[in-house]
N, C-alpha and C. Protein backbone atom coordinates (compact mmCIF):
# COMPACT_ATOMS: atom_id res chain seq x y z
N UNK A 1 -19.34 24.31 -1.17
CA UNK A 1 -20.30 23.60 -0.37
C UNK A 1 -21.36 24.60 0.08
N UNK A 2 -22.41 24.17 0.01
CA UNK A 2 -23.66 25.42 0.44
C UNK A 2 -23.38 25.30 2.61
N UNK A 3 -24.12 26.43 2.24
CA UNK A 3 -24.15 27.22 3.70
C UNK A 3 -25.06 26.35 4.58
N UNK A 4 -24.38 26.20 5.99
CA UNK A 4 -24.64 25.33 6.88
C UNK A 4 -24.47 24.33 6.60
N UNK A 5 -23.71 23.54 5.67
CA UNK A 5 -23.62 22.17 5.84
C UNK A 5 -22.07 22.13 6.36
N UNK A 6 -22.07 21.06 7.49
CA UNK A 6 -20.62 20.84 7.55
C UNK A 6 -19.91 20.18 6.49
N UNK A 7 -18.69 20.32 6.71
CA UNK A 7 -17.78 19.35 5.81
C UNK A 7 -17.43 17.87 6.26
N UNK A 8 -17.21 16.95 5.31
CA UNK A 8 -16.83 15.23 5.51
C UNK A 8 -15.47 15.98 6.68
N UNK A 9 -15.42 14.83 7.70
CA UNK A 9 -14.36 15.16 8.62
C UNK A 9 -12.92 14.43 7.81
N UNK A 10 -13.22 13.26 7.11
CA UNK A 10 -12.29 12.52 6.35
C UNK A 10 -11.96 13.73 5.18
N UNK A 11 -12.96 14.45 4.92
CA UNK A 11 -12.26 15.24 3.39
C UNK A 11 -13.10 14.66 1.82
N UNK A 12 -13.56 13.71 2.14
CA UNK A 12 -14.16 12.75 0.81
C UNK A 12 -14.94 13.70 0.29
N UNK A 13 -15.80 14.54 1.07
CA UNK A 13 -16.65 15.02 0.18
C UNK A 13 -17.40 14.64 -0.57
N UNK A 14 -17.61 15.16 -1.96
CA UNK A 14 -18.65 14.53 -2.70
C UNK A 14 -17.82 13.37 -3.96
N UNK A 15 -16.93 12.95 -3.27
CA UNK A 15 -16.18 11.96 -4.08
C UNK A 15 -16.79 10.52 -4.31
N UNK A 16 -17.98 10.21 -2.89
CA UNK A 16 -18.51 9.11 -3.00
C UNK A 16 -19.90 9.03 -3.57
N UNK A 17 -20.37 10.61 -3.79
CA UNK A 17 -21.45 10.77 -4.33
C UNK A 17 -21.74 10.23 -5.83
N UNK A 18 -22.55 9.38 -6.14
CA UNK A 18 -22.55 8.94 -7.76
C UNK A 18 -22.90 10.10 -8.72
N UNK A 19 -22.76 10.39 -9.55
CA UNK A 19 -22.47 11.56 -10.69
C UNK A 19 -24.46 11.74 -10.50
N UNK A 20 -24.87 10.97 -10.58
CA UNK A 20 -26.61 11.38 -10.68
C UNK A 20 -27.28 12.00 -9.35
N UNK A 21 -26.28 12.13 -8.20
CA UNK A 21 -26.73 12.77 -7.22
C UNK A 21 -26.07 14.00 -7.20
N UNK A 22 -24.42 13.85 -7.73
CA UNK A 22 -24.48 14.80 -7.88
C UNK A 22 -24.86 16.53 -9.02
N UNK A 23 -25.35 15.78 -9.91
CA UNK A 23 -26.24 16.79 -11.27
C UNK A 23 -27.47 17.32 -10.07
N UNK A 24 -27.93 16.66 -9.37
CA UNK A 24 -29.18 16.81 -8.79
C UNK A 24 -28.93 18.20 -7.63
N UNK A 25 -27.84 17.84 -7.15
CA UNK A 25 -27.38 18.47 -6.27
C UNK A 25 -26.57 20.13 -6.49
N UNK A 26 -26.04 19.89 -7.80
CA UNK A 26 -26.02 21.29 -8.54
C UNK A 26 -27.00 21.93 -8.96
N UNK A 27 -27.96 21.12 -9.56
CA UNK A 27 -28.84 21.90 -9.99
C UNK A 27 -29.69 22.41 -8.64
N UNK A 28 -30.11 21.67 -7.49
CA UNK A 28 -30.85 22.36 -6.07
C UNK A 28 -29.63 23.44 -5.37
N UNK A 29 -28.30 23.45 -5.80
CA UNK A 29 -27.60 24.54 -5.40
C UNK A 29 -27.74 25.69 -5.96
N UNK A 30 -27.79 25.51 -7.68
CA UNK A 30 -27.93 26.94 -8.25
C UNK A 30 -29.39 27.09 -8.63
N UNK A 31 -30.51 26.44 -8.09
CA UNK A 31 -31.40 27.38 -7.93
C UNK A 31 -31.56 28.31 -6.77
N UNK A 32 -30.88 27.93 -5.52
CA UNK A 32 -30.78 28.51 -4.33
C UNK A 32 -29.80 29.81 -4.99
N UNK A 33 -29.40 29.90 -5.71
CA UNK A 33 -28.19 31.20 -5.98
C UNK A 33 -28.61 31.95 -6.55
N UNK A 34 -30.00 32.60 -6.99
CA UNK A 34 -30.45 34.03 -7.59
C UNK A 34 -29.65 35.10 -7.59
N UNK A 35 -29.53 35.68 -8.33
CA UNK A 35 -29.26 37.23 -8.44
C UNK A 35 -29.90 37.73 -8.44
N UNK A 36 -29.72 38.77 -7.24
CA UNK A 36 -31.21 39.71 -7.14
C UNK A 36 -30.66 41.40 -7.62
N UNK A 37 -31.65 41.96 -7.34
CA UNK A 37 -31.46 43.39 -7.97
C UNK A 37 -30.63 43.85 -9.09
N UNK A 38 -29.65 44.86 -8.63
CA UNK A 38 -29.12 45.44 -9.97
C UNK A 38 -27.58 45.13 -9.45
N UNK A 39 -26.76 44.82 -10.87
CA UNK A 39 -25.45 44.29 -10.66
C UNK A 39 -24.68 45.30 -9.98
N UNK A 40 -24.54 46.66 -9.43
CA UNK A 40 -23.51 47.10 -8.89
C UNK A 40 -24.18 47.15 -7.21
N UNK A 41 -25.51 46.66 -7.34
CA UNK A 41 -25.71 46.90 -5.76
C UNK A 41 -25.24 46.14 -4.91
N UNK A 42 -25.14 46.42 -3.64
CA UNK A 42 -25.12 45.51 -2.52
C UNK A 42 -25.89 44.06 -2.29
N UNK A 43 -24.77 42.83 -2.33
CA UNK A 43 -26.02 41.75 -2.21
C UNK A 43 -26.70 41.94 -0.66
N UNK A 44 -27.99 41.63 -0.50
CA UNK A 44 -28.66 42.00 0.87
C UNK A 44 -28.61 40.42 1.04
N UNK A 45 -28.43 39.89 2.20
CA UNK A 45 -28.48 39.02 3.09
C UNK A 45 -29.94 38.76 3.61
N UNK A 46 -30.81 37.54 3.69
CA UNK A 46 -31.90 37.78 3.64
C UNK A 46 -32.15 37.71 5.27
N UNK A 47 -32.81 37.86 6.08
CA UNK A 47 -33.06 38.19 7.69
C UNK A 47 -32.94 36.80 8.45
N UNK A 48 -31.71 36.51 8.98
CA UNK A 48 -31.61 34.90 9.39
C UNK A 48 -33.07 34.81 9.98
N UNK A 49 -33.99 33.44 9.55
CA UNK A 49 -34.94 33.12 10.23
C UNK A 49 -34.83 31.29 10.54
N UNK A 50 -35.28 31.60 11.82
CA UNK A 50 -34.88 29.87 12.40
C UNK A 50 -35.55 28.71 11.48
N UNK A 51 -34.82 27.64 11.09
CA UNK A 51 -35.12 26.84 10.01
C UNK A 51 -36.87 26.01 10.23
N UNK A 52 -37.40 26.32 9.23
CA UNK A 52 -39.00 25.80 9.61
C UNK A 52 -38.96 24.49 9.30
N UNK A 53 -39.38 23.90 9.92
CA UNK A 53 -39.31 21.86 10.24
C UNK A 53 -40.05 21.73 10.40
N UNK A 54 -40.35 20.76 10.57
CA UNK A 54 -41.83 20.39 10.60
C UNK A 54 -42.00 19.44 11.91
N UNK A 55 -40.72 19.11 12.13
CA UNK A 55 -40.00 18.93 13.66
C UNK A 55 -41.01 19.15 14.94
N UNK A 56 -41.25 20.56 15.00
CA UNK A 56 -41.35 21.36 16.06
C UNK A 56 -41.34 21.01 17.25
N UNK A 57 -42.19 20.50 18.10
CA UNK A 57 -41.59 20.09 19.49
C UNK A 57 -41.24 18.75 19.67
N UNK A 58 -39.87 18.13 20.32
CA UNK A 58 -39.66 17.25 20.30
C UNK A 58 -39.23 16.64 19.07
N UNK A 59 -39.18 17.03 18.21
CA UNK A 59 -38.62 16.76 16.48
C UNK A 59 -39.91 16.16 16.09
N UNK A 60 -41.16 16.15 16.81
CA UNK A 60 -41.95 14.97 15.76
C UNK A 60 -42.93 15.81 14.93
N UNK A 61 -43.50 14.90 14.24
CA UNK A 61 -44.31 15.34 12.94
C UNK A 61 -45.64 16.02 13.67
N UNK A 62 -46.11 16.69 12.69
CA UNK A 62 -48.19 16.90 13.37
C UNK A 62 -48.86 15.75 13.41
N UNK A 63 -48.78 14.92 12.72
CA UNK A 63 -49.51 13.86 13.12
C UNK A 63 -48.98 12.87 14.38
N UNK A 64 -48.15 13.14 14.73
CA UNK A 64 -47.34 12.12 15.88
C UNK A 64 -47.41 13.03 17.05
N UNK A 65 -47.64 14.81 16.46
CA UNK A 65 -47.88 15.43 18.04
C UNK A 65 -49.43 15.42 18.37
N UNK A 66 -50.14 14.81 17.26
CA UNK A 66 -52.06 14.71 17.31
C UNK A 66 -51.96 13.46 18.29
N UNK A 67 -51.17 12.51 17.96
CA UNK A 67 -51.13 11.35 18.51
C UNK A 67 -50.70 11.32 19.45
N UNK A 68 -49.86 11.86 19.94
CA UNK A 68 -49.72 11.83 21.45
C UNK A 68 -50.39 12.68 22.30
N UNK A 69 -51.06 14.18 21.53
CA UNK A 69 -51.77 14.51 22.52
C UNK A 69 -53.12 13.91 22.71
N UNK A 70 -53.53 13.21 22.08
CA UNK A 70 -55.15 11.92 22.04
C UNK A 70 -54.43 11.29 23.04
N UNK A 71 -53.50 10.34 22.81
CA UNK A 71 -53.27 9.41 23.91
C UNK A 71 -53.12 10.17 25.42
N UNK A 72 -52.30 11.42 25.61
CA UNK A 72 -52.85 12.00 26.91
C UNK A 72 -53.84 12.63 27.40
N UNK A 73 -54.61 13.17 26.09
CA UNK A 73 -56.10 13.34 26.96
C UNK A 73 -56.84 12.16 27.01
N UNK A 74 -56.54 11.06 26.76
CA UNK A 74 -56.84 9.78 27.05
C UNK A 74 -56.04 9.11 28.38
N UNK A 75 -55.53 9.40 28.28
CA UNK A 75 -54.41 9.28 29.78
C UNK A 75 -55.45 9.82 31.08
N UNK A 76 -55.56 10.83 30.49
CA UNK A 76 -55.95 12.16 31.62
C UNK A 76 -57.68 11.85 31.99
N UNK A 77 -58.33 11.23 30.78
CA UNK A 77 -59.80 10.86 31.10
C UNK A 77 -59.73 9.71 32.12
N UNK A 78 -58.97 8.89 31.93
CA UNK A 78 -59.02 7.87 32.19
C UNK A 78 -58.76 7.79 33.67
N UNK A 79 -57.75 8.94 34.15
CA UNK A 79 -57.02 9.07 35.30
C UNK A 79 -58.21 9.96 36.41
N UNK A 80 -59.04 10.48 35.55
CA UNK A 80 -60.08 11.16 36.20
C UNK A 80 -61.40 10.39 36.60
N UNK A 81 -61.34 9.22 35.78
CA UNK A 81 -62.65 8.76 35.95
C UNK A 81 -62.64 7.89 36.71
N UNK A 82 -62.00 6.89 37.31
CA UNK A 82 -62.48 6.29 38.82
C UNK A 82 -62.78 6.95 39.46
N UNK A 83 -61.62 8.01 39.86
CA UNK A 83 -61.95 8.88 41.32
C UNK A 83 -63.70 9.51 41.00
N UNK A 84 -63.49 10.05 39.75
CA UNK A 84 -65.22 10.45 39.62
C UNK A 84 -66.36 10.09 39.91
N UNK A 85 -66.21 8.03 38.99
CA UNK A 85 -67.22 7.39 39.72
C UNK A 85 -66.99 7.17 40.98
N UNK A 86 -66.36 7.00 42.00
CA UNK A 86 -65.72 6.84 43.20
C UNK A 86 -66.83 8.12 43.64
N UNK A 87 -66.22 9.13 43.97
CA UNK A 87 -66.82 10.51 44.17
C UNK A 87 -68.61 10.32 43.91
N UNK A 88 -69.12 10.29 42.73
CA UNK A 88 -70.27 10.29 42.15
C UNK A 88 -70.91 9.39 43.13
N UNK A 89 -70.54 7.81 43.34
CA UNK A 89 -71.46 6.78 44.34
C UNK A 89 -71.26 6.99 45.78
N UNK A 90 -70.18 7.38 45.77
CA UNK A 90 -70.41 7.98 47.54
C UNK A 90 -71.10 9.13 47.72
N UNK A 91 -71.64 10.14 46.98
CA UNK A 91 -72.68 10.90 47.01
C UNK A 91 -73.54 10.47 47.46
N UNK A 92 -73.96 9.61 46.22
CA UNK A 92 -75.17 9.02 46.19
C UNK A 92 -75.73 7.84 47.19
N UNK A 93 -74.71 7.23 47.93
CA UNK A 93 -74.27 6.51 49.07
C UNK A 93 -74.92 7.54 50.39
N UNK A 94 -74.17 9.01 50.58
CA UNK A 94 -74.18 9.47 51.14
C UNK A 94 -75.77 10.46 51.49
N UNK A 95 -76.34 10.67 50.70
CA UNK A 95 -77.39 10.89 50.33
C UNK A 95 -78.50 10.38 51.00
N UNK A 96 -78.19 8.58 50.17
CA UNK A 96 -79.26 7.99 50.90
C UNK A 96 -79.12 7.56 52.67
N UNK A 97 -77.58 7.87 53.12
CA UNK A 97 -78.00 7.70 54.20
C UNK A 97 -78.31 9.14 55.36
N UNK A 98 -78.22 9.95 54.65
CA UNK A 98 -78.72 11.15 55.15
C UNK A 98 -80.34 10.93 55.15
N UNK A 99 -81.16 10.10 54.28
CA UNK A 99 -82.75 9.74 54.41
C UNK A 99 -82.77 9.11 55.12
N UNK A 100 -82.06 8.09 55.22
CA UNK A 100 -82.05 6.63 56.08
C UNK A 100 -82.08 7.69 58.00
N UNK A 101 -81.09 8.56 57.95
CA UNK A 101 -81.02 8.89 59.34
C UNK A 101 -81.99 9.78 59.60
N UNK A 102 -83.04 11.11 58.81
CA UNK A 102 -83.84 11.31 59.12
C UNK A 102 -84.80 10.47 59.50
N UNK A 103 -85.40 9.42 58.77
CA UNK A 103 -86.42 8.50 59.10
C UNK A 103 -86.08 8.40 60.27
N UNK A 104 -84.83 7.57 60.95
CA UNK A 104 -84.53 6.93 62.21
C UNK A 104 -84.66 7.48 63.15
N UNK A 105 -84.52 9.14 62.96
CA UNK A 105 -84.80 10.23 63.73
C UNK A 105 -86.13 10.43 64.39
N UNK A 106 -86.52 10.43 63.55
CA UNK A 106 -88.59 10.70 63.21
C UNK A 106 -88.87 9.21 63.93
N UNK A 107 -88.40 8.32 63.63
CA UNK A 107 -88.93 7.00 64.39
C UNK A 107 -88.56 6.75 66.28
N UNK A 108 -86.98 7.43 66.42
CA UNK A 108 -86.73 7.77 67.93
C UNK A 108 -87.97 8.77 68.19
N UNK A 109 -88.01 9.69 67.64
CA UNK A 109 -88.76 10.56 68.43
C UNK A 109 -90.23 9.85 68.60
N UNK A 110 -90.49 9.11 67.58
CA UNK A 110 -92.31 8.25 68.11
C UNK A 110 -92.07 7.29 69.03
N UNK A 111 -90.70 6.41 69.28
CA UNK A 111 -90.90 5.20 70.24
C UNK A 111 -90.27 6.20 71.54
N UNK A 112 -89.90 7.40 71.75
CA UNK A 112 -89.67 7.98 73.19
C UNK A 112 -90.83 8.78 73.48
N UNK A 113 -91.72 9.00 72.53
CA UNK A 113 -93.20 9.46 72.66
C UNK A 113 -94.07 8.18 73.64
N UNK A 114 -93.89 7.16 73.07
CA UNK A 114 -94.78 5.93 73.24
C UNK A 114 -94.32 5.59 74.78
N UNK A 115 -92.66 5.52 74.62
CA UNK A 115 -92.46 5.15 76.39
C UNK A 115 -93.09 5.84 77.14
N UNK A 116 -93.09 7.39 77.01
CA UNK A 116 -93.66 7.92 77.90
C UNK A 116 -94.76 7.68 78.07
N UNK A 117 -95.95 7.75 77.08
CA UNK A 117 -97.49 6.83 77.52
C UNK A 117 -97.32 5.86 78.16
N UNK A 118 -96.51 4.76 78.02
CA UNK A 118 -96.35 3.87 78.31
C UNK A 118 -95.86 3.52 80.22
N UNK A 119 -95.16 5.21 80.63
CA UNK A 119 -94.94 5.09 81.97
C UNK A 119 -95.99 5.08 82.72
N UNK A 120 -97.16 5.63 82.11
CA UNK A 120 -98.05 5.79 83.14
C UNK A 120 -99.07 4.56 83.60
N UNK A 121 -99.28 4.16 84.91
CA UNK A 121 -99.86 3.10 84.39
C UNK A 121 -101.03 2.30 84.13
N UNK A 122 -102.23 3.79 84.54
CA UNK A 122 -103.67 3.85 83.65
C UNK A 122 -103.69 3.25 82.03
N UNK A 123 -102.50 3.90 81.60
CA UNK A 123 -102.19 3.61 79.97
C UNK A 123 -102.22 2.22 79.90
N UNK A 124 -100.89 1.33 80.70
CA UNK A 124 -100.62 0.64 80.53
C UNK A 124 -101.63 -0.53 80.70
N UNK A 125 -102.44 -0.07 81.75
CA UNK A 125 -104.12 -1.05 82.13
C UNK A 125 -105.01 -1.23 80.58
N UNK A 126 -104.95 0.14 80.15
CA UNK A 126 -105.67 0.31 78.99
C UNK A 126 -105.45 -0.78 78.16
N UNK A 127 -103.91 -0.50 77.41
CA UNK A 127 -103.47 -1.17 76.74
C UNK A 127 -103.64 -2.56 76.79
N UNK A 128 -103.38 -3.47 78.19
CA UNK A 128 -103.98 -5.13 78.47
C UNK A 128 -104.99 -5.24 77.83
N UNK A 129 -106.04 -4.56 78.75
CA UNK A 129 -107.56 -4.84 78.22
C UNK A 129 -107.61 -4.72 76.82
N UNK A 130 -107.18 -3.65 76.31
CA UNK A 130 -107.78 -3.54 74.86
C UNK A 130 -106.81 -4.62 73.82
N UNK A 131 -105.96 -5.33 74.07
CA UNK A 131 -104.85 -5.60 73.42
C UNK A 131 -104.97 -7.34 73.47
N UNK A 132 -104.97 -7.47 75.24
CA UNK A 132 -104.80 -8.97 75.75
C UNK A 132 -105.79 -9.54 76.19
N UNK A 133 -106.82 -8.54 76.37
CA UNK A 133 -108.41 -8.93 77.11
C UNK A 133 -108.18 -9.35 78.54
N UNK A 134 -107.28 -9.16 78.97
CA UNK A 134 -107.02 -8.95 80.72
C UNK A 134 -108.21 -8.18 81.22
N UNK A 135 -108.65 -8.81 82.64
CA UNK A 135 -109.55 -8.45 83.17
C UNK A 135 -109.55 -8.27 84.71
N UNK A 136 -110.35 -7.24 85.55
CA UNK A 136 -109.54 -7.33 86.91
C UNK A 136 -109.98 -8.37 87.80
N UNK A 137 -109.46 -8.58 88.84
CA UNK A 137 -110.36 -10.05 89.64
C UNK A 137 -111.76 -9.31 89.81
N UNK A 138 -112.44 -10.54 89.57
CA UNK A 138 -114.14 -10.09 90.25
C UNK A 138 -114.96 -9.57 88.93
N UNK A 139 -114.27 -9.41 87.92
CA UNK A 139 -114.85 -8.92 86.91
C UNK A 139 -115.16 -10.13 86.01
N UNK A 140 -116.48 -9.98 84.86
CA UNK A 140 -116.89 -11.01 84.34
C UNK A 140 -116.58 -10.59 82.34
N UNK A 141 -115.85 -11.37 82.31
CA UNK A 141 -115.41 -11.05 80.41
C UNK A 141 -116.23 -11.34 79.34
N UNK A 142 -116.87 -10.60 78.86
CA UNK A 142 -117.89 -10.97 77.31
C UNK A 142 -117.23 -10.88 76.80
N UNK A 143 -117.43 -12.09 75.33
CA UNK A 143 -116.60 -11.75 74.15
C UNK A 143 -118.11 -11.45 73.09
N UNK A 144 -117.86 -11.18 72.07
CA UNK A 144 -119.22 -11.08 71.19
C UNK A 144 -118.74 -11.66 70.37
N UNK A 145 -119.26 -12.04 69.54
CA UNK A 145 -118.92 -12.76 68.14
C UNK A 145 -119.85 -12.32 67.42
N UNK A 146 -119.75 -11.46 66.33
CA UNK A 146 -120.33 -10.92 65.01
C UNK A 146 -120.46 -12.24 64.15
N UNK A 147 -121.72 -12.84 63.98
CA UNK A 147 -121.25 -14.16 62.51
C UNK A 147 -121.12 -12.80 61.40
N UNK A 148 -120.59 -13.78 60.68
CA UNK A 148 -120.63 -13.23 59.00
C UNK A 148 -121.02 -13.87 58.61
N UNK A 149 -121.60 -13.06 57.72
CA UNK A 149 -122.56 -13.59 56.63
C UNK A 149 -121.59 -14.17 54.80
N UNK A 150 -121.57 -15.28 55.03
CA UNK A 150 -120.79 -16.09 53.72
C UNK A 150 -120.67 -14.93 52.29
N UNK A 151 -119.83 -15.03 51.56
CA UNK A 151 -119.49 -14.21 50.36
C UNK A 151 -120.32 -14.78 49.54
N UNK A 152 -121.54 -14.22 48.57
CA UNK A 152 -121.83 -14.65 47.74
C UNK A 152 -121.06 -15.28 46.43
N UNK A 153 -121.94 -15.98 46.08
CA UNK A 153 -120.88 -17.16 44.80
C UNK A 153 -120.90 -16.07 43.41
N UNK A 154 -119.96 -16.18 42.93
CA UNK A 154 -119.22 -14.93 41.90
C UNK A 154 -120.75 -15.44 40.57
N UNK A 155 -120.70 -14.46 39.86
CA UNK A 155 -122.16 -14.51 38.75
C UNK A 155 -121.69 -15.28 37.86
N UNK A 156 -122.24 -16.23 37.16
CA UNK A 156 -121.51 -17.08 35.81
C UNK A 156 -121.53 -15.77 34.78
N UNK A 157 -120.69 -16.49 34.21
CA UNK A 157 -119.46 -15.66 32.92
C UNK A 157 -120.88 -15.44 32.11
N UNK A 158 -121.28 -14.80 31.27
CA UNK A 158 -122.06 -14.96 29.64
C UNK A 158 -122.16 -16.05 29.05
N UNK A 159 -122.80 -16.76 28.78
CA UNK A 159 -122.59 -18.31 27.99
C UNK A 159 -122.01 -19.25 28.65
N UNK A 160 -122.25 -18.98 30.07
CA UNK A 160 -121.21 -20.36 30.24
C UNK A 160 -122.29 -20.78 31.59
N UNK A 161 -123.13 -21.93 30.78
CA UNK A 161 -124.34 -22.72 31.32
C UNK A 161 -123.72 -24.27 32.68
N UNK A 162 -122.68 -23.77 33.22
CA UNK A 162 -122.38 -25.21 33.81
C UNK A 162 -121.67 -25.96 33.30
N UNK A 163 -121.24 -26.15 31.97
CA UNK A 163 -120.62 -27.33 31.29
C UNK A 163 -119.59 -27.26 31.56
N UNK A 164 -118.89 -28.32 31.39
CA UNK A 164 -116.86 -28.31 31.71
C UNK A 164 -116.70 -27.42 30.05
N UNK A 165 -115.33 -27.39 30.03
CA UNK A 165 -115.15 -26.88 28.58
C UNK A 165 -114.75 -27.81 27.99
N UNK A 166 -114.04 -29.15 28.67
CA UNK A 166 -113.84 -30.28 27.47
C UNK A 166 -115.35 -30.94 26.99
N UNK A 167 -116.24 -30.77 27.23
CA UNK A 167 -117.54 -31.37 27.20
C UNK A 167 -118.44 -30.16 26.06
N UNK A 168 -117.62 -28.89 26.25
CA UNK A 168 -118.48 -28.15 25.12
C UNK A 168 -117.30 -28.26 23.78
N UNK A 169 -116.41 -28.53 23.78
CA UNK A 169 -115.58 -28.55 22.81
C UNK A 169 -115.98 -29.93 21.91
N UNK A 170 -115.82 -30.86 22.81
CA UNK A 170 -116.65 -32.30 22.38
C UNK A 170 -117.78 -32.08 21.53
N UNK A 171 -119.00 -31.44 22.29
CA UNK A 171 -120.14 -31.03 21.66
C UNK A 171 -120.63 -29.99 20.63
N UNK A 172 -119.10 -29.31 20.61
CA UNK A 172 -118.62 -28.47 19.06
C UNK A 172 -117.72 -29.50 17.65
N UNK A 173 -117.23 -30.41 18.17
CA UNK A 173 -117.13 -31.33 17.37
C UNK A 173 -117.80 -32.25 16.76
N UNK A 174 -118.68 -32.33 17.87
CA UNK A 174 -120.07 -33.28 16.93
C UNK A 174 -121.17 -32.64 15.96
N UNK A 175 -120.89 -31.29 16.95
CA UNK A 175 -122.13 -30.76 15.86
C UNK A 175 -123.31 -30.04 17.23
N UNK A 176 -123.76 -30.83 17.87
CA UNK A 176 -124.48 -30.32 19.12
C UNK A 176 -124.31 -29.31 20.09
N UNK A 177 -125.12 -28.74 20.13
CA UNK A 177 -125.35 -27.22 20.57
C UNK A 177 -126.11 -27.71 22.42
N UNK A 178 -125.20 -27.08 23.05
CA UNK A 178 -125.91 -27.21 24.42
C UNK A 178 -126.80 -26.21 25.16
């Protein structure tokens, strides 16, 4: 029996083997059986090396370890990319309200500008008159009225003498020129 194979635990051996497996099987034994060098030398033992399979991790093939490592860097994209977009729009979330609160900033600081004009209350006289036309007792109110002068009427188009256009279309069908 060649090396490393166990033996049938029953003993059968190659008794159940059909005669065409086993020719096949002699002949892949004694090509494994070379004679090497010269007949009185020492046979050399060749350097045990661990059996090459194609196995390798996990027993599976290269194409089944391509395939599973696609499916986990597919795993792994996949596992990364919510949190990313997640991450990415709250930036961008965050961002805009970092503008949003400067503006609001810049806008407190003009309406606590304005109160303060607003405490005094010369300002606040100002403001009536110019705003509400409030006037003090005893005082007499002009208003003026500017007329305006009407918008002139827009220039007629090039060729276009007054006529409706169903009336020049008409008068392109007959033949007559207006």
């Amino acid at each position: 029996m060649p090396a490393g194979r166990a033996s049938d635990p029953r003993g059968r051996g190659e008794r159940n083997v059909p005669p065409s497996r086993r020719q096949v099987r002699a002949r892949r034994d004694s090509a494994q059986r070379k004679p090497t060098g010269k007949p009185g030398a020492p046979k050399r033992r060749p350097a045990s090396r661990p059996k090459s399979s194609t196995g390798g991790a996990f027993k599976l093939s290269s194409t089944r370890r391509a395939a599973v490592l696609a499916l986990l860097v597919c795993v792994m994209a996949l596992s990364v990319a919510v949190p990313l977009r997640t991450y990415l729009s709250q930036r961008d979330e965050l961002a805009a309200q970092e503008t949003q609160r400067a503006e609001l900033e810049i806008q407190v600081r003009q309406l606590e500008q304005r109160k303060q004009e607003l405490s005094d209350p010369a300002q606040v006289e100002a403001e009536a008159r110019a705003r509400l036309g409030y006037v003090r007792p005893g005082e007499t109110p002009y208003i003026v009225e500017v007329p305006q002068a009407p918008a002139p009427p827009p220039p007629l188009a090039p060729g276009d003498d007054g006529v409706p256009w169903y009336e020049e279309m008409w008068n392109s069908v007959l033949g007559k020129e207006s």
